[in-house]
PDB file of N, CA and C in Angstrom:
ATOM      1  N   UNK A   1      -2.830  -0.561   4.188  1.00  0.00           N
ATOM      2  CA  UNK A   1      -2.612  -1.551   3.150  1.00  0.00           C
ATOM      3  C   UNK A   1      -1.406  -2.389   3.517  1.00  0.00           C
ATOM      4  N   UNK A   2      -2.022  -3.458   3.430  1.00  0.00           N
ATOM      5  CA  UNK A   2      -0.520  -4.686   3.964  1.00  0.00           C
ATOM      6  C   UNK A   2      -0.438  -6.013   2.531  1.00  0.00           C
ATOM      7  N   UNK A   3      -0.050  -6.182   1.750  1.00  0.00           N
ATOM      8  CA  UNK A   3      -0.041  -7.191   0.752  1.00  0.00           C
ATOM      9  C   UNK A   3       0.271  -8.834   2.041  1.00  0.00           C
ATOM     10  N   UNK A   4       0.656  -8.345   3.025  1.00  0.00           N
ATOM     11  CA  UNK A   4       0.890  -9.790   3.756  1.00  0.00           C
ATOM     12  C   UNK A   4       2.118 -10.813   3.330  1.00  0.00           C
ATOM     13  N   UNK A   5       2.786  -9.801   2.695  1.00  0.00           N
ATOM     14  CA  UNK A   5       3.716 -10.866   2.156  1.00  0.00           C
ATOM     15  C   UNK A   5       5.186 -11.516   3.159  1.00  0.00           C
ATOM     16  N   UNK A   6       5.646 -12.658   3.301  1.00  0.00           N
ATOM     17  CA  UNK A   6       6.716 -12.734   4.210  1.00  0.00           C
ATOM     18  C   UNK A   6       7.933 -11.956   3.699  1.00  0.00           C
ATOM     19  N   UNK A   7       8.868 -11.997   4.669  1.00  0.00           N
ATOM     20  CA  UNK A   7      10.131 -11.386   4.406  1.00  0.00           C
ATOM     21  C   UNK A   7      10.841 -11.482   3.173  1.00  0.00           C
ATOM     22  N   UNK A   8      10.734 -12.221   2.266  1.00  0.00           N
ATOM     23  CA  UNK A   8      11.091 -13.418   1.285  1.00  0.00           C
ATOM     24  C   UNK A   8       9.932 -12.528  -0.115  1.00  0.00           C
ATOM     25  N   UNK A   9       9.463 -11.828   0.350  1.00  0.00           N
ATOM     26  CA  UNK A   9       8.031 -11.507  -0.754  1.00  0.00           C
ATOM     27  C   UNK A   9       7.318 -12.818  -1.304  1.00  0.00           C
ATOM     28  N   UNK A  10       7.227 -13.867  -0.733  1.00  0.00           N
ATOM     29  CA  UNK A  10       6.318 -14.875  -1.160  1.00  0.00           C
ATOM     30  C   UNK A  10       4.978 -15.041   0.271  1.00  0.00           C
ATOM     31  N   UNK A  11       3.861 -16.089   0.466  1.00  0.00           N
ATOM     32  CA  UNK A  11       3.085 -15.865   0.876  1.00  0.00           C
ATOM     33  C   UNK A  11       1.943 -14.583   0.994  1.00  0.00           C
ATOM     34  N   UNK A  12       1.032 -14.933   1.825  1.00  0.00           N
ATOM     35  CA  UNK A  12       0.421 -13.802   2.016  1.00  0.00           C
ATOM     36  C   UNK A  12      -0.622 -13.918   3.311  1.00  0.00           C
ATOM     37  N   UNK A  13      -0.614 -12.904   3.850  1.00  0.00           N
ATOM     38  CA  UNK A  13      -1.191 -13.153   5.083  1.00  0.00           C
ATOM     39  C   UNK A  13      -2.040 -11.627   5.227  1.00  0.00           C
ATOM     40  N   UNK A  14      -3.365 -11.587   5.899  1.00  0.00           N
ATOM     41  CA  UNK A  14      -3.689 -10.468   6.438  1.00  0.00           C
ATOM     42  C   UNK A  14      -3.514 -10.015   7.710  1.00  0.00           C
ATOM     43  N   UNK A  15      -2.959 -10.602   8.466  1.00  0.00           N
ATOM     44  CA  UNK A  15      -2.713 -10.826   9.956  1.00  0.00           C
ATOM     45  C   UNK A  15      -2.208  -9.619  10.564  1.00  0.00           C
ATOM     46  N   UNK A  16      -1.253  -8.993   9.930  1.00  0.00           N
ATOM     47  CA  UNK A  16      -0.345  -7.629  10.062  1.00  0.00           C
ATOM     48  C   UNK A  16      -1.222  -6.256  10.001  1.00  0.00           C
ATOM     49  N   UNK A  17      -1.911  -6.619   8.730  1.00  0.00           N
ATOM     50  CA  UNK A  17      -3.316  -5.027   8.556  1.00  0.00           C
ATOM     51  C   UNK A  17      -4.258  -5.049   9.548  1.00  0.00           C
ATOM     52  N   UNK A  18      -4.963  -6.147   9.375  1.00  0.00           N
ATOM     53  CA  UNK A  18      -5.747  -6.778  10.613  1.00  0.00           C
ATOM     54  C   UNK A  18      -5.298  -5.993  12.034  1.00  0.00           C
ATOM     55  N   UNK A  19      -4.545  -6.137  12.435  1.00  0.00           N
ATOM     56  CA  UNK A  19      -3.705  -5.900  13.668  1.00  0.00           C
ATOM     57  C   UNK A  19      -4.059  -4.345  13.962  1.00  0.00           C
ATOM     58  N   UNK A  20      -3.466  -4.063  12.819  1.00  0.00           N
ATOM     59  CA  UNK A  20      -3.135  -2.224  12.891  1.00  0.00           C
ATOM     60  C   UNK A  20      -4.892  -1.931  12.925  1.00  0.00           C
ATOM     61  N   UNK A  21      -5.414  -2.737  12.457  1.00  0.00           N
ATOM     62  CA  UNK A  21      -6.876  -2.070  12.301  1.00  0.00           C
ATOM     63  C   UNK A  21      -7.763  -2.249  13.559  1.00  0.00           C
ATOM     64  N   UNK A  22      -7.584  -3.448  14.121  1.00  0.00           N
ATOM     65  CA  UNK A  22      -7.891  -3.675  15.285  1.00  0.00           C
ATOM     66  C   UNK A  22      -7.248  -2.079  16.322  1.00  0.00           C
ATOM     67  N   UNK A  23      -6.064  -1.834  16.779  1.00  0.00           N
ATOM     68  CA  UNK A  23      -5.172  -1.386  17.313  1.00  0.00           C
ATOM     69  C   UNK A  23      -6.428  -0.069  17.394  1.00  0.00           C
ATOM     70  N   UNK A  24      -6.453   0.185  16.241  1.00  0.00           N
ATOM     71  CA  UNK A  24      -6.680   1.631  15.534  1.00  0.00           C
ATOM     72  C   UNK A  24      -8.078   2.216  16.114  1.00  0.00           C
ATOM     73  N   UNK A  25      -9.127   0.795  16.265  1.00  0.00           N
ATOM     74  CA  UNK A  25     -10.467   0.902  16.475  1.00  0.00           C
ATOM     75  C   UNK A  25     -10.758   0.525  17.972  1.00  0.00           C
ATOM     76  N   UNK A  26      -9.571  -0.156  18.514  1.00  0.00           N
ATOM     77  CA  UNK A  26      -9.526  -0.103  20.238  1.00  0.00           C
ATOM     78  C   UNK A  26      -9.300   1.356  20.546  1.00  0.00           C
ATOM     79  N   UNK A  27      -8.707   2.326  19.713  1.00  0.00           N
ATOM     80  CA  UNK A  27      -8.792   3.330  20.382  1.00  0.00           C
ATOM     81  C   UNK A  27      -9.505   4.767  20.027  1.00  0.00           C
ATOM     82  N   UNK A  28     -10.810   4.315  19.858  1.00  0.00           N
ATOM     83  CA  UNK A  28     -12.143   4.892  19.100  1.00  0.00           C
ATOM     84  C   UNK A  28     -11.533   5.333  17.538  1.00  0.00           C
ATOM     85  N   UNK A  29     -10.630   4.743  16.917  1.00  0.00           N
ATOM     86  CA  UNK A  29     -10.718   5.787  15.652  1.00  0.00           C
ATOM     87  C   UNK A  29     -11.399   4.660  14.353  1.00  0.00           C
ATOM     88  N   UNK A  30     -11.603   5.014  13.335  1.00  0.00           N
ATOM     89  CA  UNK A  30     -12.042   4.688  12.178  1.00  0.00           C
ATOM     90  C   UNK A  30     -11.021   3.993  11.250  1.00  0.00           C
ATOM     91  N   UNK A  31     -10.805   2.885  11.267  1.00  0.00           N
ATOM     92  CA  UNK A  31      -9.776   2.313   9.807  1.00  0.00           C
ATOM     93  C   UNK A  31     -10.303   1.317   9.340  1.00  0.00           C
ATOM     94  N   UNK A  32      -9.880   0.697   8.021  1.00  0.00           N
ATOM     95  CA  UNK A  32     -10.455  -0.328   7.030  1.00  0.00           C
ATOM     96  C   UNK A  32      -8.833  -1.091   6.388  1.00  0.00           C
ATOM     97  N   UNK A  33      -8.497  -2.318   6.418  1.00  0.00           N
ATOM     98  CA  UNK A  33      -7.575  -2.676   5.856  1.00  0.00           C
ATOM     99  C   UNK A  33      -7.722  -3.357   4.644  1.00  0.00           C
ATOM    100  N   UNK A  34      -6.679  -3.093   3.971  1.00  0.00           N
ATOM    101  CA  UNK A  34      -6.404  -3.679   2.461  1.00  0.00           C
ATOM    102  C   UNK A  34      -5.123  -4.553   2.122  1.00  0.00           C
ATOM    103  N   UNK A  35      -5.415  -5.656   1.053  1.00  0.00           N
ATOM    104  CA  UNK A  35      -4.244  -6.483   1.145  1.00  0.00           C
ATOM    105  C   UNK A  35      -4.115  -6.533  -0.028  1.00  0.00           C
ATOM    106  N   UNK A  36      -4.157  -5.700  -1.058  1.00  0.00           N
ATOM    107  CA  UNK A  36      -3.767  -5.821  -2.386  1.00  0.00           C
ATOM    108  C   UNK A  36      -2.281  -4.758  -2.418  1.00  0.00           C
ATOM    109  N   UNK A  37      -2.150  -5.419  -4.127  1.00  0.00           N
ATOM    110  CA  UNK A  37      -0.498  -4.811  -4.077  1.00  0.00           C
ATOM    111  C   UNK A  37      -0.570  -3.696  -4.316  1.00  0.00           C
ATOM    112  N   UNK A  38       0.254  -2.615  -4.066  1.00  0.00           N
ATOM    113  CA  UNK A  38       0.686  -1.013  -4.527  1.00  0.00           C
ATOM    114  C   UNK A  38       0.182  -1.250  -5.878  1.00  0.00           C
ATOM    115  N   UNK A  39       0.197  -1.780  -6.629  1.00  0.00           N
ATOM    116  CA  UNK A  39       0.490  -2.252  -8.188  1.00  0.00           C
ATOM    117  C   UNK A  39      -0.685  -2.200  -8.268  1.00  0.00           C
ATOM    118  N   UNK A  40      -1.375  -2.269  -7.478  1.00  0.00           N
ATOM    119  CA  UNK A  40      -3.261  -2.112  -7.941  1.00  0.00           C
ATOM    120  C   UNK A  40      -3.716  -1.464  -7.371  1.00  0.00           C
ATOM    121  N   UNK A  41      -3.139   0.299  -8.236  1.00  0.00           N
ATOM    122  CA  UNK A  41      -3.346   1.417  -7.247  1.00  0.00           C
ATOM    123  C   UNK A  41      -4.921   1.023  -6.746  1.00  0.00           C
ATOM    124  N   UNK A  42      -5.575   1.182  -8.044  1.00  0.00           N
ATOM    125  CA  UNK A  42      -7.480   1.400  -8.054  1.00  0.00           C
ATOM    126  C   UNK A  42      -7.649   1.114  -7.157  1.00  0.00           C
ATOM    127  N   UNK A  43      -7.751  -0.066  -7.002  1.00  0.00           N
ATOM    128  CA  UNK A  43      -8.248  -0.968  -5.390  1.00  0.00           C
ATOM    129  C   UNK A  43      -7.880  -0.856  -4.287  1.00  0.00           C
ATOM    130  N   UNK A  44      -6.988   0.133  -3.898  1.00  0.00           N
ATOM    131  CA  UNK A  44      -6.141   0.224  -2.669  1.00  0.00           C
ATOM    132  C   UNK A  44      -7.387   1.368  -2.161  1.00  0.00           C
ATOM    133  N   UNK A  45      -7.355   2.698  -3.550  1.00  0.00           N
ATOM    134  CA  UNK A  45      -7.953   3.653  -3.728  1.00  0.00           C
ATOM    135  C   UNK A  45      -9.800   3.601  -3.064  1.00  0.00           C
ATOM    136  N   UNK A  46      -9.770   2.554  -3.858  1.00  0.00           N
ATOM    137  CA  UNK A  46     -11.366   2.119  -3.806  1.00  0.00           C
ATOM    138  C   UNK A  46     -11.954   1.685  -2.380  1.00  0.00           C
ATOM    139  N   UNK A  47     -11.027   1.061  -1.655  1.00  0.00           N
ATOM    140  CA  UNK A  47     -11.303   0.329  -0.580  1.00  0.00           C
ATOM    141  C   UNK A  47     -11.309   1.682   0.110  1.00  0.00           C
ATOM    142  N   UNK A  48     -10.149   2.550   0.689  1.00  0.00           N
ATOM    143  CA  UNK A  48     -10.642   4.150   0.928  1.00  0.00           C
ATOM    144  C   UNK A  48     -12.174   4.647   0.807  1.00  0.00           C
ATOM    145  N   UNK A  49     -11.979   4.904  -0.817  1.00  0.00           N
ATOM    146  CA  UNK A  49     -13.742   5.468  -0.965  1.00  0.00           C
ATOM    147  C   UNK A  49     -14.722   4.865  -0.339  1.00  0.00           C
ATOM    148  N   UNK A  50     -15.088   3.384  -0.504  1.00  0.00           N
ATOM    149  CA  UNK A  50     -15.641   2.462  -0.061  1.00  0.00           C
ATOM    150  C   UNK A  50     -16.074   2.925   1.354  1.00  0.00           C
ATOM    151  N   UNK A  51     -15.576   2.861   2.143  1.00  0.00           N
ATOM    152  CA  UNK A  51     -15.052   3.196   3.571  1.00  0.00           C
ATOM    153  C   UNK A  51     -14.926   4.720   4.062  1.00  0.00           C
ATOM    154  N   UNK A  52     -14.795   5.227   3.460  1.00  0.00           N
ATOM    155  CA  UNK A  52     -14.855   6.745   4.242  1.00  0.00           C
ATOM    156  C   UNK A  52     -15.729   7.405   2.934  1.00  0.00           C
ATOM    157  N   UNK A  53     -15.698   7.553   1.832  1.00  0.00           N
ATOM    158  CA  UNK A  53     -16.554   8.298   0.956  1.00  0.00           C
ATOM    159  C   UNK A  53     -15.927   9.158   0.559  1.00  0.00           C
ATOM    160  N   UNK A  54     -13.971   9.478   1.053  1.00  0.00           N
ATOM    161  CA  UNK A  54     -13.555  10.386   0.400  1.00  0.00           C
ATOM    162  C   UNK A  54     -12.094  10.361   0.008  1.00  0.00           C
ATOM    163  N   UNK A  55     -11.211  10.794  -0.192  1.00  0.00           N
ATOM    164  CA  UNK A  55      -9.696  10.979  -0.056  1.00  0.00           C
ATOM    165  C   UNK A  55      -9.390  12.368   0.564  1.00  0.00           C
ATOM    166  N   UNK A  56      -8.717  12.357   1.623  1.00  0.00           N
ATOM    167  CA  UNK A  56      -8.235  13.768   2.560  1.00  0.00           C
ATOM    168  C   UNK A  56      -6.061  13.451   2.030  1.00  0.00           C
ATOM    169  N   UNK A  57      -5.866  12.792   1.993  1.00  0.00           N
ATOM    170  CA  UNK A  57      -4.685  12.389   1.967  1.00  0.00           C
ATOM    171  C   UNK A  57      -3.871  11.195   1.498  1.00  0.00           C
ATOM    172  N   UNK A  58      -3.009  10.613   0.422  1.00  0.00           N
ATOM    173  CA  UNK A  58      -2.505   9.531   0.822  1.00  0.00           C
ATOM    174  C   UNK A  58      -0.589   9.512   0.940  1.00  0.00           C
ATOM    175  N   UNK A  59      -0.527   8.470   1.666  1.00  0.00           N
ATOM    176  CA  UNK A  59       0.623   7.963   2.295  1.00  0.00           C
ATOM    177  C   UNK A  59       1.108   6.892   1.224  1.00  0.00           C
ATOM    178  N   UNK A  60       2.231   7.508   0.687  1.00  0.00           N
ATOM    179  CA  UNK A  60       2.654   6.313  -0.249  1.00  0.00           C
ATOM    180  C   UNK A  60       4.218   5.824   0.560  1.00  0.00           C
ATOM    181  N   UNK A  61       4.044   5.121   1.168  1.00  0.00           N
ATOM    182  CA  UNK A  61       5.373   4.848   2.188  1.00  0.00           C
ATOM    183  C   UNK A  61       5.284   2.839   1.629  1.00  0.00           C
ATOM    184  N   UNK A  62       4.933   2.407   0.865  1.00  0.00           N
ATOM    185  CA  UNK A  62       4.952   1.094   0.826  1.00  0.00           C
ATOM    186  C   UNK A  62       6.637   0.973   0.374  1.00  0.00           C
ATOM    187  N   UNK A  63       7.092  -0.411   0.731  1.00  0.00           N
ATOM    188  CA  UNK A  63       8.510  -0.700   0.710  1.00  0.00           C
ATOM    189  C   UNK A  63       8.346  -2.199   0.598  1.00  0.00           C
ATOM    190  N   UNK A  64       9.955  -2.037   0.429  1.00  0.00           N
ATOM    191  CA  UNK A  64      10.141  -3.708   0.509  1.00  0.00           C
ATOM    192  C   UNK A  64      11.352  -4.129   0.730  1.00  0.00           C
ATOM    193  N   UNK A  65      12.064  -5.019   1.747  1.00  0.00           N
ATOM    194  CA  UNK A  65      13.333  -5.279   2.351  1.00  0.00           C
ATOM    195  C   UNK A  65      14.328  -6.177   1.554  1.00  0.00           C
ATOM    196  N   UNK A  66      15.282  -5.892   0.803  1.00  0.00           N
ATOM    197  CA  UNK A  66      16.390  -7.625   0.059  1.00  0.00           C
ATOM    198  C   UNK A  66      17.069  -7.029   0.948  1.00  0.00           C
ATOM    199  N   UNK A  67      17.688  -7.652   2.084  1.00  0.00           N
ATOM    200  CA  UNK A  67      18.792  -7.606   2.712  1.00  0.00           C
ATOM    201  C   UNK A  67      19.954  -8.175   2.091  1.00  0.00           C
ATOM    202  N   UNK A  68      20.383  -8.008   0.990  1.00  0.00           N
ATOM    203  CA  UNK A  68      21.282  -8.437   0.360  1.00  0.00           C
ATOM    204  C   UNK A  68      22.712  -6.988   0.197  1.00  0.00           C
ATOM    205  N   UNK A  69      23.501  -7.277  -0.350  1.00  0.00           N
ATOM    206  CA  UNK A  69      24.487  -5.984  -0.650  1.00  0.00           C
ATOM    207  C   UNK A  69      24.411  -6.131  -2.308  1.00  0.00           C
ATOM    208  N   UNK A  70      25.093  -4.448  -2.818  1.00  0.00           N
ATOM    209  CA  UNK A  70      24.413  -4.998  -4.096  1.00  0.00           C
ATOM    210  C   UNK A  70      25.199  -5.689  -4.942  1.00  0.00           C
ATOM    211  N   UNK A  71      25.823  -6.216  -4.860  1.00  0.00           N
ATOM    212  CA  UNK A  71      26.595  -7.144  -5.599  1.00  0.00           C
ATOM    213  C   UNK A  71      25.482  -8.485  -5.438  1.00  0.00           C
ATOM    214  N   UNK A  72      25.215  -8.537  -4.360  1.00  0.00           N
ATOM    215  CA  UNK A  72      24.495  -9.802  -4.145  1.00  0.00           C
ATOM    216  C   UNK A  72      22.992  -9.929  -5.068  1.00  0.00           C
ATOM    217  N   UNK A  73      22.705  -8.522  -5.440  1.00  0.00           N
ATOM    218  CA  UNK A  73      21.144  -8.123  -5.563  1.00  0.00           C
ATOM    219  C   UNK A  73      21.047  -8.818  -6.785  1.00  0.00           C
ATOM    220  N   UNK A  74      19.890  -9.397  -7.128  1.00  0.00           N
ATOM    221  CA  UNK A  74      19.981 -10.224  -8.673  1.00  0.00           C
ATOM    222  C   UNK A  74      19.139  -9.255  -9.557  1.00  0.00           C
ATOM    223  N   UNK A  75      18.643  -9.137 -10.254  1.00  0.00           N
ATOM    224  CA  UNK A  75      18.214  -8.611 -11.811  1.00  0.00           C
ATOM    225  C   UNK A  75      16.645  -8.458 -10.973  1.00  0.00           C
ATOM    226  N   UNK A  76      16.003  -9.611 -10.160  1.00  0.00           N
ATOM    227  CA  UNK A  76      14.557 -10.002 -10.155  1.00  0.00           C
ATOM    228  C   UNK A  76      14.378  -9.298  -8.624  1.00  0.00           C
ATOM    229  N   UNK A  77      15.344  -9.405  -7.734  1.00  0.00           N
ATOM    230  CA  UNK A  77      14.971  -8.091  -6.565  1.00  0.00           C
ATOM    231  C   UNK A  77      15.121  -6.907  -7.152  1.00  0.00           C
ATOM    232  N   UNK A  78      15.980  -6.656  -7.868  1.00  0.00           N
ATOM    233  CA  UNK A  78      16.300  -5.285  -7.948  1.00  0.00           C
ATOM    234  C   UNK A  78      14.752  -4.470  -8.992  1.00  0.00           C
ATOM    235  N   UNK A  79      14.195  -5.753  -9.996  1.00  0.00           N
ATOM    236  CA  UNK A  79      12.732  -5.415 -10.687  1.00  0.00           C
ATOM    237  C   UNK A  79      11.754  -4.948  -9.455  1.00  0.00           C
ATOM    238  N   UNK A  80      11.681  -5.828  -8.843  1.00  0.00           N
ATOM    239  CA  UNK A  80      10.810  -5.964  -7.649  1.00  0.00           C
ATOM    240  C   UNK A  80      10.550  -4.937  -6.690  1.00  0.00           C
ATOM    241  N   UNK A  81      11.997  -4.477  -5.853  1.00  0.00           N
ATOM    242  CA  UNK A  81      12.039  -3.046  -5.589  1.00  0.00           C
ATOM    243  C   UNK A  81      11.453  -1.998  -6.483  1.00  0.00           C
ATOM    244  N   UNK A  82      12.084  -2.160  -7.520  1.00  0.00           N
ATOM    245  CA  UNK A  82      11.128  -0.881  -8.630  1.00  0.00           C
ATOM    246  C   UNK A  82       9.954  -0.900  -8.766  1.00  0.00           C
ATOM    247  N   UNK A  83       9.379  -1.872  -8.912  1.00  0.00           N
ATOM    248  CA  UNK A  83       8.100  -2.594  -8.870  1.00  0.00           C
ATOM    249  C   UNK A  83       6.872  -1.921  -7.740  1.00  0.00           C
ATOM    250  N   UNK A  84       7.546  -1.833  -6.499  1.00  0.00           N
ATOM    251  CA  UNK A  84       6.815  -1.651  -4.954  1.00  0.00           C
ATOM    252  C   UNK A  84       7.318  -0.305  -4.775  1.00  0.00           C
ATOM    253  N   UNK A  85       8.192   0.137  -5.396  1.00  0.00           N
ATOM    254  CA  UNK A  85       9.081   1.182  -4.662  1.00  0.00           C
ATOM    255  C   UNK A  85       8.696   2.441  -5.333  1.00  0.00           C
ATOM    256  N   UNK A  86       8.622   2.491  -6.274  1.00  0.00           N
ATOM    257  CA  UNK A  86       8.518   3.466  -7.176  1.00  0.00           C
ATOM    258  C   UNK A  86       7.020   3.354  -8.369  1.00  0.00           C
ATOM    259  N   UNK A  87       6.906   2.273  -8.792  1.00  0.00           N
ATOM    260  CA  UNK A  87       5.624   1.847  -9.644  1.00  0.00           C
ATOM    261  C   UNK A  87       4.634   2.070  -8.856  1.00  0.00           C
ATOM    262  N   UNK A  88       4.335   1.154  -7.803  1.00  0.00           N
ATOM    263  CA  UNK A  88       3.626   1.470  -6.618  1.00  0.00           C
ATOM    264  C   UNK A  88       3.270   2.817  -6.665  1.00  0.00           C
ATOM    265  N   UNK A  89       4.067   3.765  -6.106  1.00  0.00           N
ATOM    266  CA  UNK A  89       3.678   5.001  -5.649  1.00  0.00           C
ATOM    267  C   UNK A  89       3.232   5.407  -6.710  1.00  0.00           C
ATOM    268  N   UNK A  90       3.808   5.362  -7.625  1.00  0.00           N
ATOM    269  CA  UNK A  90       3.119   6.057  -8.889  1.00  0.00           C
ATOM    270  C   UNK A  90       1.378   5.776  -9.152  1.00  0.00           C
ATOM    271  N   UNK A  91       1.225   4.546  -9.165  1.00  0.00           N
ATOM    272  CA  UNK A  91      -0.043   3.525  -9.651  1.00  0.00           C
ATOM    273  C   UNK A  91      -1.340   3.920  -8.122  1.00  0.00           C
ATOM    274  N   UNK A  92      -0.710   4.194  -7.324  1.00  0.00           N
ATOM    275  CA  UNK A  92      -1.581   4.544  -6.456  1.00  0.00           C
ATOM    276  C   UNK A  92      -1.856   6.041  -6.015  1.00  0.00           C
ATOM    277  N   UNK A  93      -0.594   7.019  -6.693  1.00  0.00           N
ATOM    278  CA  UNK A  93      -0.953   8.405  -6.583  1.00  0.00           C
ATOM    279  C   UNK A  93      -2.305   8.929  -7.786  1.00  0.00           C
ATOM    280  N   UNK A  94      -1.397   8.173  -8.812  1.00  0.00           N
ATOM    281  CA  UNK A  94      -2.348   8.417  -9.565  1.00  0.00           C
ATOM    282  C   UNK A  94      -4.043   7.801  -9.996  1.00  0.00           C
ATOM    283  N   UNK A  95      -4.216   6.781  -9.299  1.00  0.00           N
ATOM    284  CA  UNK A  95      -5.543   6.500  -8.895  1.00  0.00           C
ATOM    285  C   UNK A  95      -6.263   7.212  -7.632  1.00  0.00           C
ATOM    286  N   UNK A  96      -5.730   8.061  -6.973  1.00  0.00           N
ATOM    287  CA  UNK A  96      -6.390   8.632  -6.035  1.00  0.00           C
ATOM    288  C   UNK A  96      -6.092  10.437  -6.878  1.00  0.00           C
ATOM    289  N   UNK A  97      -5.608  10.886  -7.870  1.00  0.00           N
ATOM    290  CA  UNK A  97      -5.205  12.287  -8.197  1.00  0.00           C
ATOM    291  C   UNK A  97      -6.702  12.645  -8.569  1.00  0.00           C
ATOM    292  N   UNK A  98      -7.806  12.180  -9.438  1.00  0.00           N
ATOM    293  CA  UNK A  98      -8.539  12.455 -10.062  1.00  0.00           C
ATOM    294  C   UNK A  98      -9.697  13.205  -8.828  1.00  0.00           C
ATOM    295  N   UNK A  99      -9.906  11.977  -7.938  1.00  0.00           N
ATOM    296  CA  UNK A  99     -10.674  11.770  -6.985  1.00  0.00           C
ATOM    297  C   UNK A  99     -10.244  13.083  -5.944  1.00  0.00           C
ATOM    298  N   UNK A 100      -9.109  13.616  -5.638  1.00  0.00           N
ATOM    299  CA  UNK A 100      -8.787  14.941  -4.813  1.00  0.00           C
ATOM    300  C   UNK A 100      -8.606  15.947  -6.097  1.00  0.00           C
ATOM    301  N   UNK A 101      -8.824  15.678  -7.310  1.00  0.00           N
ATOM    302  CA  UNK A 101      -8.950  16.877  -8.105  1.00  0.00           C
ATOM    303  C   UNK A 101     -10.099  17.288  -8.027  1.00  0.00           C
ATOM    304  N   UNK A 102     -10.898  16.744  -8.094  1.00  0.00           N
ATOM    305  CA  UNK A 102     -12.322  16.785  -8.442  1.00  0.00           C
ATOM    306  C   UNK A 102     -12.786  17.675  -6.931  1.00  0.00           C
ATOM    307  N   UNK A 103     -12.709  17.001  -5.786  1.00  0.00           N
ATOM    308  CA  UNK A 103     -12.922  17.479  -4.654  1.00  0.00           C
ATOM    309  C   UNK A 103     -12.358  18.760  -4.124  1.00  0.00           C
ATOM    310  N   UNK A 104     -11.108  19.404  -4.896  1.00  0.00           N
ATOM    311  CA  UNK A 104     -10.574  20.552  -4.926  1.00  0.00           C
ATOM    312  C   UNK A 104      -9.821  20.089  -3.400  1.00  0.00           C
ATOM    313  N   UNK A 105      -9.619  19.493  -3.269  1.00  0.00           N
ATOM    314  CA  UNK A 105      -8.936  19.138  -1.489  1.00  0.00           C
ATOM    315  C   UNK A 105      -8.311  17.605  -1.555  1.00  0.00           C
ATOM    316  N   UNK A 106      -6.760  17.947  -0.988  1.00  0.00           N
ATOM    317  CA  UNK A 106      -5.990  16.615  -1.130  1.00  0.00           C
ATOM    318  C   UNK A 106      -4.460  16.676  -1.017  1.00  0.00           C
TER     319      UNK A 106
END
Protein backbone atom coordinates (compact mmCIF):
# COMPACT_ATOMS: atom_id res chain seq x y z
CA UNK A 1 0.00 0.00 0.00
CA UNK A 2 1.49 3.36 -1.16
CA UNK A 3 -1.17 6.48 -0.92
CA UNK A 4 1.53 8.12 -3.50
CA UNK A 5 1.67 11.05 -1.73
CA UNK A 6 4.82 13.61 -2.15
CA UNK A 7 7.03 14.52 0.65
CA UNK A 8 4.76 17.53 1.43
CA UNK A 9 1.59 14.89 1.83
CA UNK A 10 -0.06 16.57 -1.14
CA UNK A 11 -0.29 14.85 -4.69
CA UNK A 12 -0.60 11.40 -5.50
CA UNK A 13 1.10 9.08 -7.53
CA UNK A 14 1.12 5.19 -7.96
CA UNK A 15 4.53 5.01 -9.32
CA UNK A 16 6.28 3.93 -5.91
CA UNK A 17 3.68 0.66 -5.28
CA UNK A 18 3.83 -0.02 -8.84
CA UNK A 19 7.58 -0.39 -8.55
CA UNK A 20 7.66 -2.62 -5.48
CA UNK A 21 5.11 -4.75 -7.31
CA UNK A 22 6.83 -4.99 -10.40
CA UNK A 23 10.27 -5.73 -8.30
CA UNK A 24 8.30 -8.38 -6.40
CA UNK A 25 6.89 -10.31 -9.57
CA UNK A 26 10.40 -10.09 -11.49
CA UNK A 27 11.31 -12.31 -8.92
CA UNK A 28 8.56 -15.07 -9.28
CA UNK A 29 6.61 -13.92 -6.19
CA UNK A 30 2.89 -12.85 -5.99
CA UNK A 31 1.93 -9.04 -5.01
CA UNK A 32 -1.03 -6.62 -5.76
CA UNK A 33 -0.65 -2.82 -4.98
CA UNK A 34 -2.91 -0.39 -3.28
CA UNK A 35 -3.10 3.38 -3.16
CA UNK A 36 -5.68 4.18 -0.73
CA UNK A 37 -5.14 5.81 2.68
CA UNK A 38 -4.43 3.74 6.04
CA UNK A 39 -7.70 5.63 6.91
CA UNK A 40 -9.56 3.27 4.65
CA UNK A 41 -8.65 0.34 6.52
CA UNK A 42 -11.61 -1.82 4.45
CA UNK A 43 -10.10 -1.24 1.18
CA UNK A 44 -6.56 -1.71 1.87
CA UNK A 45 -8.06 -5.06 3.51
CA UNK A 46 -10.19 -5.86 0.54
CA UNK A 47 -7.69 -5.40 -2.14
CA UNK A 48 -5.66 -8.36 -0.03
CA UNK A 49 -8.80 -10.61 -0.11
CA UNK A 50 -9.44 -9.70 -3.60
CA UNK A 51 -6.04 -10.97 -4.55
CA UNK A 52 -4.98 -13.74 -2.48
CA UNK A 53 -8.46 -14.96 -0.90
CA UNK A 54 -7.03 -14.64 2.49
CA UNK A 55 -5.19 -12.71 5.39
CA UNK A 56 -1.92 -14.74 6.77
CA UNK A 57 -0.58 -11.45 8.28
CA UNK A 58 -0.63 -7.68 8.30
CA UNK A 59 2.15 -5.09 8.44
CA UNK A 60 0.99 -1.92 9.82
CA UNK A 61 4.35 0.07 9.31
CA UNK A 62 2.58 3.07 7.32
CA UNK A 63 4.26 6.54 8.34
CA UNK A 64 4.67 9.83 7.47
CA UNK A 65 7.79 12.35 7.46
CA UNK A 66 7.34 16.57 8.89
CA UNK A 67 10.86 17.19 9.04
CA UNK A 68 10.21 19.95 11.13
CA UNK A 69 11.43 20.24 15.09
CA UNK A 70 8.66 20.45 17.36
CA UNK A 71 8.40 23.79 18.01
CA UNK A 72 8.14 24.16 14.35
CA UNK A 73 5.29 21.35 14.13
CA UNK A 74 1.85 23.17 13.60
CA UNK A 75 -1.54 21.83 15.11
CA UNK A 76 -2.36 20.28 11.25
CA UNK A 77 1.04 18.02 10.97
CA UNK A 78 0.95 17.07 14.23
CA UNK A 79 -3.30 15.89 13.36
CA UNK A 80 -1.93 14.30 10.39
CA UNK A 81 0.77 12.20 11.99
CA UNK A 82 -2.00 10.91 14.32
CA UNK A 83 -4.07 10.52 11.54
CA UNK A 84 -1.45 7.92 9.47
CA UNK A 85 0.36 7.00 12.49
CA UNK A 86 -1.77 5.67 14.85
CA UNK A 87 -5.59 5.93 13.29
CA UNK A 88 -4.25 4.17 10.39
CA UNK A 89 -3.03 1.24 12.21
CA UNK A 90 -5.90 1.06 14.13
CA UNK A 91 -8.56 1.36 11.01
CA UNK A 92 -6.67 -1.24 9.19
CA UNK A 93 -6.00 -3.77 12.10
CA UNK A 94 -9.23 -3.72 12.73
CA UNK A 95 -10.66 -4.32 9.28
CA UNK A 96 -8.54 -7.26 8.75
CA UNK A 97 -9.26 -8.72 12.85
CA UNK A 98 -12.63 -10.25 11.89
CA UNK A 99 -11.36 -11.86 8.68
CA UNK A 100 -8.17 -13.81 10.78
CA UNK A 101 -10.76 -14.41 13.53
CA UNK A 102 -12.92 -16.21 11.63
CA UNK A 103 -10.05 -18.19 9.87
CA UNK A 104 -8.63 -19.08 13.37
CA UNK A 105 -5.05 -18.05 11.77
CA UNK A 106 -3.39 -14.52 11.72
Amino acid sequence: NDLGADTKGGGKSSAAADKVVEEIRAKGGNAVANYDSVEDGEKLIQTALDAFGRLDVVVNNAGILRDRSFARTSDLDWDLIQRVHLRGSFLVTRAAWNHMKNQKFG
